[in-house]
PDB file of N, CA and C in Angstrom:
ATOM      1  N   UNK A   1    -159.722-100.690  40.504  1.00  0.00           N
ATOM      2  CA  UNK A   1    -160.842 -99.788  40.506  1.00  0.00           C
ATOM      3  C   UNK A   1    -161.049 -99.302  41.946  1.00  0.00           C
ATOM      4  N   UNK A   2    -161.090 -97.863  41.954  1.00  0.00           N
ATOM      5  CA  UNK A   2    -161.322 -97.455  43.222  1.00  0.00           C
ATOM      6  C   UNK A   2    -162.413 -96.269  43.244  1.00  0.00           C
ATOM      7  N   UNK A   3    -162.788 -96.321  44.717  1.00  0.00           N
ATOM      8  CA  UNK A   3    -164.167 -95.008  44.293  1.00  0.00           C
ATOM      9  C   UNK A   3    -163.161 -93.532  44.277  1.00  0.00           C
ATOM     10  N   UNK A   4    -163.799 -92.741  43.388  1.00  0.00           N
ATOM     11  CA  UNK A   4    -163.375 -91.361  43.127  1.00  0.00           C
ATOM     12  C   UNK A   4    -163.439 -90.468  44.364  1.00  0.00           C
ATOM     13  N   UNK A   5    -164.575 -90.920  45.415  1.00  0.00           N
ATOM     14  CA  UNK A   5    -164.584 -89.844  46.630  1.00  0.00           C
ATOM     15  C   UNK A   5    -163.786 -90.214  47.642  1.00  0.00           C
ATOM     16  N   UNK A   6    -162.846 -91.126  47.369  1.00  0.00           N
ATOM     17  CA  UNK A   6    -161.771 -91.348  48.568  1.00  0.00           C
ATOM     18  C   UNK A   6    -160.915 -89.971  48.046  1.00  0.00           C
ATOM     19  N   UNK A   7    -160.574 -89.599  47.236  1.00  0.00           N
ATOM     20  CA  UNK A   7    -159.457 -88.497  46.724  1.00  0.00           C
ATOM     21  C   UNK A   7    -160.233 -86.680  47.598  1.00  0.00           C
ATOM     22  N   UNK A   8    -161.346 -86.970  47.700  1.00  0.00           N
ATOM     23  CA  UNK A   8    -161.873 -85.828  48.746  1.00  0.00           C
ATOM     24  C   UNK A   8    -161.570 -85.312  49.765  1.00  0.00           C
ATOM     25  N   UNK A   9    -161.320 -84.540  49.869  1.00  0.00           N
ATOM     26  CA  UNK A   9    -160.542 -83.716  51.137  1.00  0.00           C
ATOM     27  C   UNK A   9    -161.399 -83.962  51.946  1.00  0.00           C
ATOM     28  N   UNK A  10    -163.086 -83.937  52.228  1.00  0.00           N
ATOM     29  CA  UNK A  10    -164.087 -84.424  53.268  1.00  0.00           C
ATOM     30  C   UNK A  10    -163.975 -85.860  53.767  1.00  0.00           C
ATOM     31  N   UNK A  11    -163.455 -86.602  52.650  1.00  0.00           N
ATOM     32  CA  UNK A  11    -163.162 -87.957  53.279  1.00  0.00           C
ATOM     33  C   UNK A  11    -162.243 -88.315  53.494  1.00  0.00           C
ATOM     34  N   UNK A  12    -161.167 -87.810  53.042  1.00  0.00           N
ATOM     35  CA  UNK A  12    -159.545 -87.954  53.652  1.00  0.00           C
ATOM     36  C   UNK A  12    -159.568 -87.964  54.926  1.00  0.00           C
ATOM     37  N   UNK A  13    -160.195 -86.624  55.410  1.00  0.00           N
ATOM     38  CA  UNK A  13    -160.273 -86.352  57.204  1.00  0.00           C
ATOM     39  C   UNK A  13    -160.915 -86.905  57.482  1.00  0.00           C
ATOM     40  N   UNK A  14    -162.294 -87.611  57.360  1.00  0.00           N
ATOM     41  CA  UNK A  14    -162.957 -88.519  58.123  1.00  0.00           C
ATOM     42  C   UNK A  14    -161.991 -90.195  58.040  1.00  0.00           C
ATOM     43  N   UNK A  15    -161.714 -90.308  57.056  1.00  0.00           N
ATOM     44  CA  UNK A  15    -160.695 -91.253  57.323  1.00  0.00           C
ATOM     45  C   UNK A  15    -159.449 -91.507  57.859  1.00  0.00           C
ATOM     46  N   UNK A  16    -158.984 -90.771  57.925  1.00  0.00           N
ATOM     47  CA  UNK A  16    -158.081 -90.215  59.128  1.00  0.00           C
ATOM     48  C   UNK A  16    -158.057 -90.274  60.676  1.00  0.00           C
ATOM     49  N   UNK A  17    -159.357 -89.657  60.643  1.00  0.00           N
ATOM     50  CA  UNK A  17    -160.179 -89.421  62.399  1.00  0.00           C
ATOM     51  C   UNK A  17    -160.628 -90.982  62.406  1.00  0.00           C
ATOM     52  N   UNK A  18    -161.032 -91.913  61.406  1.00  0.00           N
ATOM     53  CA  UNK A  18    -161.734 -93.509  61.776  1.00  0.00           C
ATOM     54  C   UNK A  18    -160.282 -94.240  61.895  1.00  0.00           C
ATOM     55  N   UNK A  19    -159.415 -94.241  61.580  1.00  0.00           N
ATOM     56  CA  UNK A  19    -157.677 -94.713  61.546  1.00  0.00           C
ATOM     57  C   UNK A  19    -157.297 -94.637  63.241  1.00  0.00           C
ATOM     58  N   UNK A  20    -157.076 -92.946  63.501  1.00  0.00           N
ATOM     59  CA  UNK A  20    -156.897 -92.772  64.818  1.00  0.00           C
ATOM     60  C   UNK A  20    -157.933 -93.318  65.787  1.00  0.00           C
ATOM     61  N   UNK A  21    -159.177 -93.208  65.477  1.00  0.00           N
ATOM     62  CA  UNK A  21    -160.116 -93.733  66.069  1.00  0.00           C
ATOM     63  C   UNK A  21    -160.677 -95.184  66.780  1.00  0.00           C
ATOM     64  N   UNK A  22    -159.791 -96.154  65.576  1.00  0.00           N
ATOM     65  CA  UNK A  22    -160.399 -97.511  65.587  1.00  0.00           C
ATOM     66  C   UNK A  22    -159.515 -97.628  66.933  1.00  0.00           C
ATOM     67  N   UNK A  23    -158.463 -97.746  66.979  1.00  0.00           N
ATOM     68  CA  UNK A  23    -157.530 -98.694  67.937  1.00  0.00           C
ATOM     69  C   UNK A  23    -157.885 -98.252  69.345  1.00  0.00           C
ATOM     70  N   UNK A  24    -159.170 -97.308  69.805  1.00  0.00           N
ATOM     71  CA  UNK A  24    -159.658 -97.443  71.037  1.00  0.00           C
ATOM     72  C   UNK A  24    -160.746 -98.454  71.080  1.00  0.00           C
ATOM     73  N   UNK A  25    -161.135 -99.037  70.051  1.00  0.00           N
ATOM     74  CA  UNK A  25    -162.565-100.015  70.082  1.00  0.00           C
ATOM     75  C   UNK A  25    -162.456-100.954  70.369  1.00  0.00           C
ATOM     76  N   UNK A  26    -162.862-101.956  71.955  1.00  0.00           N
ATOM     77  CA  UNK A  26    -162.250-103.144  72.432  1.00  0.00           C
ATOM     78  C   UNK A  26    -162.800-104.403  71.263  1.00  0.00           C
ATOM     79  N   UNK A  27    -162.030-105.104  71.082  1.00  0.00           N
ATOM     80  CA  UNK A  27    -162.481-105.878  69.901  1.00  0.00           C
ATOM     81  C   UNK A  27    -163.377-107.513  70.496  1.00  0.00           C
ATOM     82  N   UNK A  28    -163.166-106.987  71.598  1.00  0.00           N
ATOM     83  CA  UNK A  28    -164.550-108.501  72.330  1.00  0.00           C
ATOM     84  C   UNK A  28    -165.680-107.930  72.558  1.00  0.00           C
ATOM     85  N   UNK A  29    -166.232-106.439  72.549  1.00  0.00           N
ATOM     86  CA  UNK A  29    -167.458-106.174  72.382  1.00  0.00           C
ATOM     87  C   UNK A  29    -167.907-105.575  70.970  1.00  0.00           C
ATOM     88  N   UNK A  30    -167.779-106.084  69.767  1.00  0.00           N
ATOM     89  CA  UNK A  30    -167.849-105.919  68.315  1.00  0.00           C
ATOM     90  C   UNK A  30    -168.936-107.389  68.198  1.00  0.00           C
ATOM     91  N   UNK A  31    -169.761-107.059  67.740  1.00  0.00           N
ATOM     92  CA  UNK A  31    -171.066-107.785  67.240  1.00  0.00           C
ATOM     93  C   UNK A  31    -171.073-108.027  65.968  1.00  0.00           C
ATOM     94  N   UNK A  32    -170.655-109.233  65.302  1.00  0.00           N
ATOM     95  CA  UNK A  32    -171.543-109.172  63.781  1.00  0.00           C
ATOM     96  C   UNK A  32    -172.374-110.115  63.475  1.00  0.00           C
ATOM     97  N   UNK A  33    -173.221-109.681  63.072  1.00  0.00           N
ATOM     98  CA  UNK A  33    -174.268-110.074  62.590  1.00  0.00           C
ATOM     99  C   UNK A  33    -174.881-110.398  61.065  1.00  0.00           C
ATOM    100  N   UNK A  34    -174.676-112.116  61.021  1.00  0.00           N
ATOM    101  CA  UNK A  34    -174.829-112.474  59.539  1.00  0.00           C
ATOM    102  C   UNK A  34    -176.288-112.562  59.767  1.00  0.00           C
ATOM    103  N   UNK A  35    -177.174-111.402  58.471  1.00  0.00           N
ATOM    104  CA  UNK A  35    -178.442-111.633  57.760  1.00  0.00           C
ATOM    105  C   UNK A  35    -178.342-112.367  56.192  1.00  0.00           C
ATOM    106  N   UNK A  36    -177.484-112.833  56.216  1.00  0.00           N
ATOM    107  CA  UNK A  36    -177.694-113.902  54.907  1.00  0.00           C
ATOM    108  C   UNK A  36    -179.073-114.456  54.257  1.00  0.00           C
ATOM    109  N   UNK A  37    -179.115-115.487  55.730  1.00  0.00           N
ATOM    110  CA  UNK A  37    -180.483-116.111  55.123  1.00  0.00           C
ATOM    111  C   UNK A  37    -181.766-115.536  56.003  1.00  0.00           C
ATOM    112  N   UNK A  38    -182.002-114.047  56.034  1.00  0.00           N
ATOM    113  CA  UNK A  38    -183.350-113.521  56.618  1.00  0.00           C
ATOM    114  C   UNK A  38    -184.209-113.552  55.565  1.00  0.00           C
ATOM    115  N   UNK A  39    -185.098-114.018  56.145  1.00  0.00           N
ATOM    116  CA  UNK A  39    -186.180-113.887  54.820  1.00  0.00           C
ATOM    117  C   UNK A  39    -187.345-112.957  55.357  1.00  0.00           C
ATOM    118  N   UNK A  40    -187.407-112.083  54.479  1.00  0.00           N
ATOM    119  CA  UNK A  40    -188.395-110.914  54.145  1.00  0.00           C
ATOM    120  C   UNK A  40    -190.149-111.375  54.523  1.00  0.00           C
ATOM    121  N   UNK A  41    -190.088-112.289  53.487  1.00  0.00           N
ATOM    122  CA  UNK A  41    -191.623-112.669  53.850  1.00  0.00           C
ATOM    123  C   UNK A  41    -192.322-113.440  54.380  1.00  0.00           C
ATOM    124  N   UNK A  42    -191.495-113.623  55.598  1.00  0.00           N
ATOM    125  CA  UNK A  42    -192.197-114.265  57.182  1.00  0.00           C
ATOM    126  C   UNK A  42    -193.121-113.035  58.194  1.00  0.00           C
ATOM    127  N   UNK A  43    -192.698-112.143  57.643  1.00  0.00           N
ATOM    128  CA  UNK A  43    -192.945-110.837  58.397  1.00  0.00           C
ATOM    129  C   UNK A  43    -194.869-111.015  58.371  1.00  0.00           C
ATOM    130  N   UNK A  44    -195.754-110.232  59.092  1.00  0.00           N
ATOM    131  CA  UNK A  44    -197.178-110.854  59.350  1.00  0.00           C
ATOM    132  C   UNK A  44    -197.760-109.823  57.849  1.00  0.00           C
ATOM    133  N   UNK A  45    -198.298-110.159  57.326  1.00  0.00           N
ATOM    134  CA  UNK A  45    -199.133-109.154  56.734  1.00  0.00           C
ATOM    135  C   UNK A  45    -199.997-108.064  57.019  1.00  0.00           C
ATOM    136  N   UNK A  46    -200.855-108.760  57.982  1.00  0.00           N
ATOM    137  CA  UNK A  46    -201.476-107.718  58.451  1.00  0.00           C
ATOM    138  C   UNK A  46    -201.222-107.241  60.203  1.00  0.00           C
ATOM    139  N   UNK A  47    -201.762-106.572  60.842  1.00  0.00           N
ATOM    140  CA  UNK A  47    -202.126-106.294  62.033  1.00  0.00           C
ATOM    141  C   UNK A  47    -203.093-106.221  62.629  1.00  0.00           C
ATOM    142  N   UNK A  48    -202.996-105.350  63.944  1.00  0.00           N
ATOM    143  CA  UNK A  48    -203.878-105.256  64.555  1.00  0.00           C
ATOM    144  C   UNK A  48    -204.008-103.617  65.484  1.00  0.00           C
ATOM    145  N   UNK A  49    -204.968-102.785  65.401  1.00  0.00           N
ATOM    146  CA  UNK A  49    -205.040-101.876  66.384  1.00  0.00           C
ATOM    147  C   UNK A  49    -206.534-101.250  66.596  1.00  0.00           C
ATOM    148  N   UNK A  50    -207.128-100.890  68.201  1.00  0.00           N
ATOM    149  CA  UNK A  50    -207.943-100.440  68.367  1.00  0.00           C
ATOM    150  C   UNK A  50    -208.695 -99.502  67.489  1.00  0.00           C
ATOM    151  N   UNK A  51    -209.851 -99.464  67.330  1.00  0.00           N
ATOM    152  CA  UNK A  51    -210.593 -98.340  66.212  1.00  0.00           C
ATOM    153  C   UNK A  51    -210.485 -97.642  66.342  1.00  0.00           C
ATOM    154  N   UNK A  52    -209.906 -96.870  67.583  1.00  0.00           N
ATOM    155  CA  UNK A  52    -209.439 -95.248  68.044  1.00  0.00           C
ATOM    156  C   UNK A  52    -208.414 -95.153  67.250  1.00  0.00           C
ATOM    157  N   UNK A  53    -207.361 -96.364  67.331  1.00  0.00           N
ATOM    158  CA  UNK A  53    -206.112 -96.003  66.697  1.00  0.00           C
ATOM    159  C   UNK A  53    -205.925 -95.851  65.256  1.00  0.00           C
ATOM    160  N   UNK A  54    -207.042 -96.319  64.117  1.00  0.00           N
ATOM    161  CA  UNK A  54    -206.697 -96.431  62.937  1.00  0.00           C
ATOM    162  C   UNK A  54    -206.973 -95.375  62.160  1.00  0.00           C
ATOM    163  N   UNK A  55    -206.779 -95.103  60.753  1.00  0.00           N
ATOM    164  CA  UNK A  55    -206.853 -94.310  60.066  1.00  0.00           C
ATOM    165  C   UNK A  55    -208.138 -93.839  59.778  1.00  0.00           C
TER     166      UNK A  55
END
Protein backbone atom coordinates (compact mmCIF):
# COMPACT_ATOMS: atom_id res chain seq x y z
CA UNK A 1 0.00 0.00 0.00
CA UNK A 2 1.28 3.21 -1.03
CA UNK A 3 -0.06 6.88 -0.97
CA UNK A 4 -1.51 7.88 -4.46
CA UNK A 5 0.21 11.49 -4.28
CA UNK A 6 3.68 10.15 -4.53
CA UNK A 7 2.73 9.43 -8.46
CA UNK A 8 2.32 13.54 -8.67
CA UNK A 9 4.39 15.41 -10.71
CA UNK A 10 4.34 18.24 -7.61
CA UNK A 11 5.78 15.66 -5.47
CA UNK A 12 8.05 13.83 -7.64
CA UNK A 13 10.06 17.25 -7.82
CA UNK A 14 9.89 18.03 -4.34
CA UNK A 15 11.21 14.69 -3.77
CA UNK A 16 13.80 14.87 -5.87
CA UNK A 17 15.05 18.42 -4.63
CA UNK A 18 14.77 16.55 -0.64
CA UNK A 19 17.13 13.42 -2.26
CA UNK A 20 19.64 16.02 -3.67
CA UNK A 21 19.13 18.00 -0.73
CA UNK A 22 19.58 15.68 2.26
CA UNK A 23 23.33 14.73 1.80
CA UNK A 24 24.30 18.47 2.68
CA UNK A 25 22.63 18.05 6.29
CA UNK A 26 25.50 17.41 8.90
CA UNK A 27 24.08 14.47 10.71
CA UNK A 28 25.56 15.53 14.42
CA UNK A 29 23.40 18.56 14.43
CA UNK A 30 19.89 16.56 13.78
CA UNK A 31 17.77 16.67 17.02
CA UNK A 32 15.12 14.11 17.79
CA UNK A 33 12.92 14.43 19.96
CA UNK A 34 10.82 11.57 21.63
CA UNK A 35 7.21 13.07 22.91
CA UNK A 36 5.95 9.66 23.70
CA UNK A 37 5.17 10.08 27.16
CA UNK A 38 4.11 14.08 27.19
CA UNK A 39 1.23 14.42 28.92
CA UNK A 40 -1.30 17.02 27.89
CA UNK A 41 -2.83 17.65 31.18
CA UNK A 42 -0.08 18.98 33.33
CA UNK A 43 -0.42 22.11 31.36
CA UNK A 44 -1.97 25.05 34.15
CA UNK A 45 -5.57 25.63 33.61
CA UNK A 46 -5.86 28.79 34.24
CA UNK A 47 -3.74 32.08 34.16
CA UNK A 48 -2.97 35.14 34.88
CA UNK A 49 -3.04 38.84 33.31
CA UNK A 50 -3.43 42.47 34.34
CA UNK A 51 -7.14 43.94 34.00
CA UNK A 52 -5.86 46.16 31.22
CA UNK A 53 -4.92 43.06 29.52
CA UNK A 54 -8.12 40.95 29.57
CA UNK A 55 -11.04 40.61 27.54
Amino acid sequence: MVASERDRPDVAARRSRWLKHRHRIDPARLVFIDETWTKTNMAPLRGWAPRSGTP
